[in-house]
Protein backbone atom coordinates (compact mmCIF):
# COMPACT_ATOMS: atom_id res chain seq x y z
CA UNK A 1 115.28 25.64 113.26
CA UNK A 2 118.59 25.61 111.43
CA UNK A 3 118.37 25.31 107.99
CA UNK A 4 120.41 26.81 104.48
CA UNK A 5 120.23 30.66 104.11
CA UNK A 6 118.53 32.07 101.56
CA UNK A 7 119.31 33.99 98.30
CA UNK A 8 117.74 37.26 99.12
CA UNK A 9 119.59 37.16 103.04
CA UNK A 10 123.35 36.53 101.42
CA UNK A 11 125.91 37.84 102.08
CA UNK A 12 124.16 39.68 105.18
CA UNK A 13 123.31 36.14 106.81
CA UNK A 14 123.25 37.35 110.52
CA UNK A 15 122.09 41.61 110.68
CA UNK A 16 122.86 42.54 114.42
CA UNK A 17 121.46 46.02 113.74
CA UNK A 18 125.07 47.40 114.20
CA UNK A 19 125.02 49.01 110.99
CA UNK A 20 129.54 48.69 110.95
CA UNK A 21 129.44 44.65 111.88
CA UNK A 22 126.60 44.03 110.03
CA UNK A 23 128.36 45.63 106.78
CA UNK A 24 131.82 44.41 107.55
CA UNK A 25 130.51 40.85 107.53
CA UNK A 26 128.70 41.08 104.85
CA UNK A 27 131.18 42.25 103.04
CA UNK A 28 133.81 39.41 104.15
CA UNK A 29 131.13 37.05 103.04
CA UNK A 30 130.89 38.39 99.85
CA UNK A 31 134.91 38.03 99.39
CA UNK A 32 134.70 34.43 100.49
CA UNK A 33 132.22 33.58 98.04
CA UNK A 34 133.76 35.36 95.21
CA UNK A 35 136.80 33.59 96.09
CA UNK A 36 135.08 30.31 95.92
CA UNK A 37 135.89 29.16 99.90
CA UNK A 38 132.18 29.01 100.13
CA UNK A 39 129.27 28.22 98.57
CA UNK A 40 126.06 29.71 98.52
CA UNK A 41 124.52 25.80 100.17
CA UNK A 42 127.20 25.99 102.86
CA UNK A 43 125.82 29.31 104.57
CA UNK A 44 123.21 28.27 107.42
CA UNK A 45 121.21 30.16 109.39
CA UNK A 46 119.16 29.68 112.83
CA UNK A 47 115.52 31.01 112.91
CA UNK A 48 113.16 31.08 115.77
CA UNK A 49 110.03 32.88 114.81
CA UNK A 50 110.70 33.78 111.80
CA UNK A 51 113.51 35.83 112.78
CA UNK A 52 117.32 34.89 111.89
CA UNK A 53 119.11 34.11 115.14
CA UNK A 54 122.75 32.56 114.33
CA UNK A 55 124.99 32.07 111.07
CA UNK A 56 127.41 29.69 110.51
CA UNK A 57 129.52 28.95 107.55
CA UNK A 58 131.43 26.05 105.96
CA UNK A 59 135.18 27.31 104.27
CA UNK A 60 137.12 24.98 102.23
CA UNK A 61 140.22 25.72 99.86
CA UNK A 62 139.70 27.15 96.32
CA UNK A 63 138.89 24.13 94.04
CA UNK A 64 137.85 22.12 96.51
CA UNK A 65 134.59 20.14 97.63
CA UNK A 66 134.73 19.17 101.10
CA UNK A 67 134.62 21.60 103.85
CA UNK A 68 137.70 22.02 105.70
CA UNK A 69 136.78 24.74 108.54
CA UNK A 70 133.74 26.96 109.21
CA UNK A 71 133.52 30.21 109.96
CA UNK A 72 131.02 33.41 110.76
CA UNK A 73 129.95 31.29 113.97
CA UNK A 74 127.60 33.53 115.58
CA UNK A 75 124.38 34.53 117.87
CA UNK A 76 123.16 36.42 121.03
CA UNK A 77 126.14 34.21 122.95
CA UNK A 78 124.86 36.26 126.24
CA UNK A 79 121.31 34.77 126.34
CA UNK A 80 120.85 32.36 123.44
CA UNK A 81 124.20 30.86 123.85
CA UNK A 82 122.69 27.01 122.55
CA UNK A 83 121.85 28.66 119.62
CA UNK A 84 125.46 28.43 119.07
CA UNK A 85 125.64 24.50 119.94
CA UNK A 86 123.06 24.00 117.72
CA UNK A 87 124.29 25.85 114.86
CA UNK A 88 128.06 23.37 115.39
CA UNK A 89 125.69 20.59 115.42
CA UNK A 90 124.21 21.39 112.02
CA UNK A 91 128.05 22.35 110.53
CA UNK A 92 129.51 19.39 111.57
CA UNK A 93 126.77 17.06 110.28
CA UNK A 94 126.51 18.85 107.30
CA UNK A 95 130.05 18.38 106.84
CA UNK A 96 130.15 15.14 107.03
CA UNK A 97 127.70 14.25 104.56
CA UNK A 98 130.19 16.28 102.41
CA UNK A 99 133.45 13.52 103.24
CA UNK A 100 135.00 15.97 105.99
CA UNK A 101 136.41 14.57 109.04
CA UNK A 102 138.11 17.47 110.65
CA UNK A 103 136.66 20.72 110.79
CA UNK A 104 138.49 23.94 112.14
CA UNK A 105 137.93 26.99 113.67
CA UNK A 106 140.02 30.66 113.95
CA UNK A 107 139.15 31.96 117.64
CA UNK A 108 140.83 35.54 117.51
CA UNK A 109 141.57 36.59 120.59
CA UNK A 110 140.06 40.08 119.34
CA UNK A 111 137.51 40.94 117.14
CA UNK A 112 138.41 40.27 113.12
CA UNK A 113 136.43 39.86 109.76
CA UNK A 114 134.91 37.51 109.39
CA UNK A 115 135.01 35.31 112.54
CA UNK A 116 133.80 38.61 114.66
CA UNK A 117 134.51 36.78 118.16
CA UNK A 118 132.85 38.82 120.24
CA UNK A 119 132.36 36.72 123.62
CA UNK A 120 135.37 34.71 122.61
CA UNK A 121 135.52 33.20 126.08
CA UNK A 122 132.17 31.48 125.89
CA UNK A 123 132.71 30.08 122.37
CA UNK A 124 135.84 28.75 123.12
CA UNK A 125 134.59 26.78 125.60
CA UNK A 126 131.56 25.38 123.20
CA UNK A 127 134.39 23.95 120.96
CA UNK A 128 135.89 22.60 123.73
CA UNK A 129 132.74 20.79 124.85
CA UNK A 130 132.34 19.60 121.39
CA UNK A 131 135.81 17.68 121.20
CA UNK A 132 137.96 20.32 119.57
CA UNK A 133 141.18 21.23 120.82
CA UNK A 134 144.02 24.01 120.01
CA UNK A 135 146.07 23.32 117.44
CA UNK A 136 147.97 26.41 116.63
CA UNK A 137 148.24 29.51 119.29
CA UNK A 138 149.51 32.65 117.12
CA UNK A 139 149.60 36.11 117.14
CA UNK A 140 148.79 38.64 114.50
CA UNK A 141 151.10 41.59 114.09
CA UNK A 142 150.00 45.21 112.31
CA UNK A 143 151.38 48.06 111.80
CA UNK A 144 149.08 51.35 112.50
CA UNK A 145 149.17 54.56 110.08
CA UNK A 146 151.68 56.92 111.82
CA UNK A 147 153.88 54.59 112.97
CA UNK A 148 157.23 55.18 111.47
CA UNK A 149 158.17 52.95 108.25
CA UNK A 150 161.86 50.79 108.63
CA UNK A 151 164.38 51.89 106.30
CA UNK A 152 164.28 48.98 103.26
CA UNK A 153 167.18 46.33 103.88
CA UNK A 154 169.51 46.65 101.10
CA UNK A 155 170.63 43.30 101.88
CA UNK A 156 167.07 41.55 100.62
CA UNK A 157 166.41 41.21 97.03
CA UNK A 158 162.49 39.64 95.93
CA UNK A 159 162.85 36.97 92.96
CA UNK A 160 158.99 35.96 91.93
CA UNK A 161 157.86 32.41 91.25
CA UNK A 162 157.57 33.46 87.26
CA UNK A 163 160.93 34.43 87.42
CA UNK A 164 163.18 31.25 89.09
CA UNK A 165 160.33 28.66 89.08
CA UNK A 166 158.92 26.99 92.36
CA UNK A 167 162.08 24.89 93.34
CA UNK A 168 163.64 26.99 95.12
CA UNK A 169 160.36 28.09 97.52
CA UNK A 170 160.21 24.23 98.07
CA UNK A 171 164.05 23.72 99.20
CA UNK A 172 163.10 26.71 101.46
CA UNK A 173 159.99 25.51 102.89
CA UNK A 174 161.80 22.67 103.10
CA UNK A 175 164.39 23.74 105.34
CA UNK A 176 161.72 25.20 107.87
CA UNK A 177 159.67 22.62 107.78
CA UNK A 178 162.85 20.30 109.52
CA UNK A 179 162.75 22.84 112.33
CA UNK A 180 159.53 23.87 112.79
CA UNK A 181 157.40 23.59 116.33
CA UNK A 182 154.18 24.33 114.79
CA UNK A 183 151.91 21.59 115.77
CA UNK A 184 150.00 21.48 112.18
CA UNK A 185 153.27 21.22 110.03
CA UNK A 186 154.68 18.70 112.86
CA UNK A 187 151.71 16.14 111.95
CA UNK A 188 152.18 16.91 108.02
CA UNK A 189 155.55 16.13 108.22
CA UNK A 190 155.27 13.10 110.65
CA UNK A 191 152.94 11.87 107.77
CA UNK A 192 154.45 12.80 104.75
CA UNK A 193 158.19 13.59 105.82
CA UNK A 194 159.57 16.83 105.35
CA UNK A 195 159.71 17.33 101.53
CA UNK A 196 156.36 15.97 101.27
CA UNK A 197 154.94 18.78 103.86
CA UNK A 198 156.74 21.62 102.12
CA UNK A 199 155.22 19.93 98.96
CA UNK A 200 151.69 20.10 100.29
CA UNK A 201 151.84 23.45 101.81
CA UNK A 202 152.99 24.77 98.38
CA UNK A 203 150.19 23.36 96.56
CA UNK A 204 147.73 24.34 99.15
CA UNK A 205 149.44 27.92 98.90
CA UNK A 206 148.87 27.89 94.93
CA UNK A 207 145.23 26.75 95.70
CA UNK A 208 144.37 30.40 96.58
CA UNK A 209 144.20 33.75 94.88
CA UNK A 210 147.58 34.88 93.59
CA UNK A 211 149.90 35.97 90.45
CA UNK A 212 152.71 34.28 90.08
CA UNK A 213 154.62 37.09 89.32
């Protein structure tokens, strides 16, 4: 049975009785819904038995209504793996009832908060049964405590939004935008030309948490 989680099991929707994941993800959950990128209705659980099986989560922008990825996809992916197609099943129906047409998904290629893709292989291929395809191939970059620190560039100076307005981050994200190769901005601006992407990616970059100064 899939079916909304419940007060008393947020944000701790899916215990693995790993005390560290269990904790981290409840604690990512907690962020997100503080945040307001999910609500309280969009967390869903499987149980069989009485016993929590899966989670899976809807995300959306600050401010918004309608779903526009889910995340905290999980189960037993080694023996209860159509847990897992059940659990899409349920987020993408749910989601439409909501007005969403596309849905996405972050598959790290290692273990982060909160997506915790352990057994990335075998989810990736559930999406791919289920229609979705990759539409942006990154890499994440960190830099590790005792690694040495660069010497500051004298060359860059940092001018906030409070300070010279947003004009100039548009006529910059405007400029990159004309060259980019990444396949989401390619469709944004094939839809909405170039100035209208940079516009859009602004506004959806104000959408979350920040200061303007």
């Amino acid at each position: 049975m899939i079916r909304t989680a419940r007060a008393d099991e947020i944000p701790n929707i899916y215990p693995r009785g790993e005390a560290e994941r269990d904790a981290n993800s409840a604690a990512a959950l907690a962020r997100q819904l503080k945040a307001g990128t999910v609500k309280p209705e969009w967390c869903f659980v499987a149980e069989i038995d009485g016993r929590v099986a899966g989670s899976i989560v809807l995300w959306t922008i600050p401010g918004k209504d309608e779903p526009t990825d889910f995340i905290m996809l999980d189960t037993d992916w080694e023996h209860r793996p159509e847990i897992g197609q059940a659990l899409l099943d349920h987020a993408i129906a749910e989601s439409r009832k909501l007005g969403t047409n596309d849905l996405g998904y972050c598959l790290d290629a290692s273990p982060e908060d909160p997506q915790q893709t352990i057994d990335a292989e075998i989810r990736g291929k559930l999406l791919c049964d289920n229609g979705f395809k990759v539409t942006r191939d990154g890499r994440r970059w960190e830099w590790c405590k005792g690694d040495p620190i660069p010497e500051p560039d004298n060359r860059l100076t940092w001018r906030s939004q409070a300070e010279i307005g947003e004009e100039p981050f548009l006529a910059l994200l405007t400029e990159v935008l004309a060259d980019t190769e990444d396949s989401l901005f390619l469709a944004d601006v094939a839809e909405y030309g170039v100035r209208g992407a940079a516009e859009g990616l602004w506004k959806e970059s104000l959408d979350m948490e920040h200061e303007d100064s």
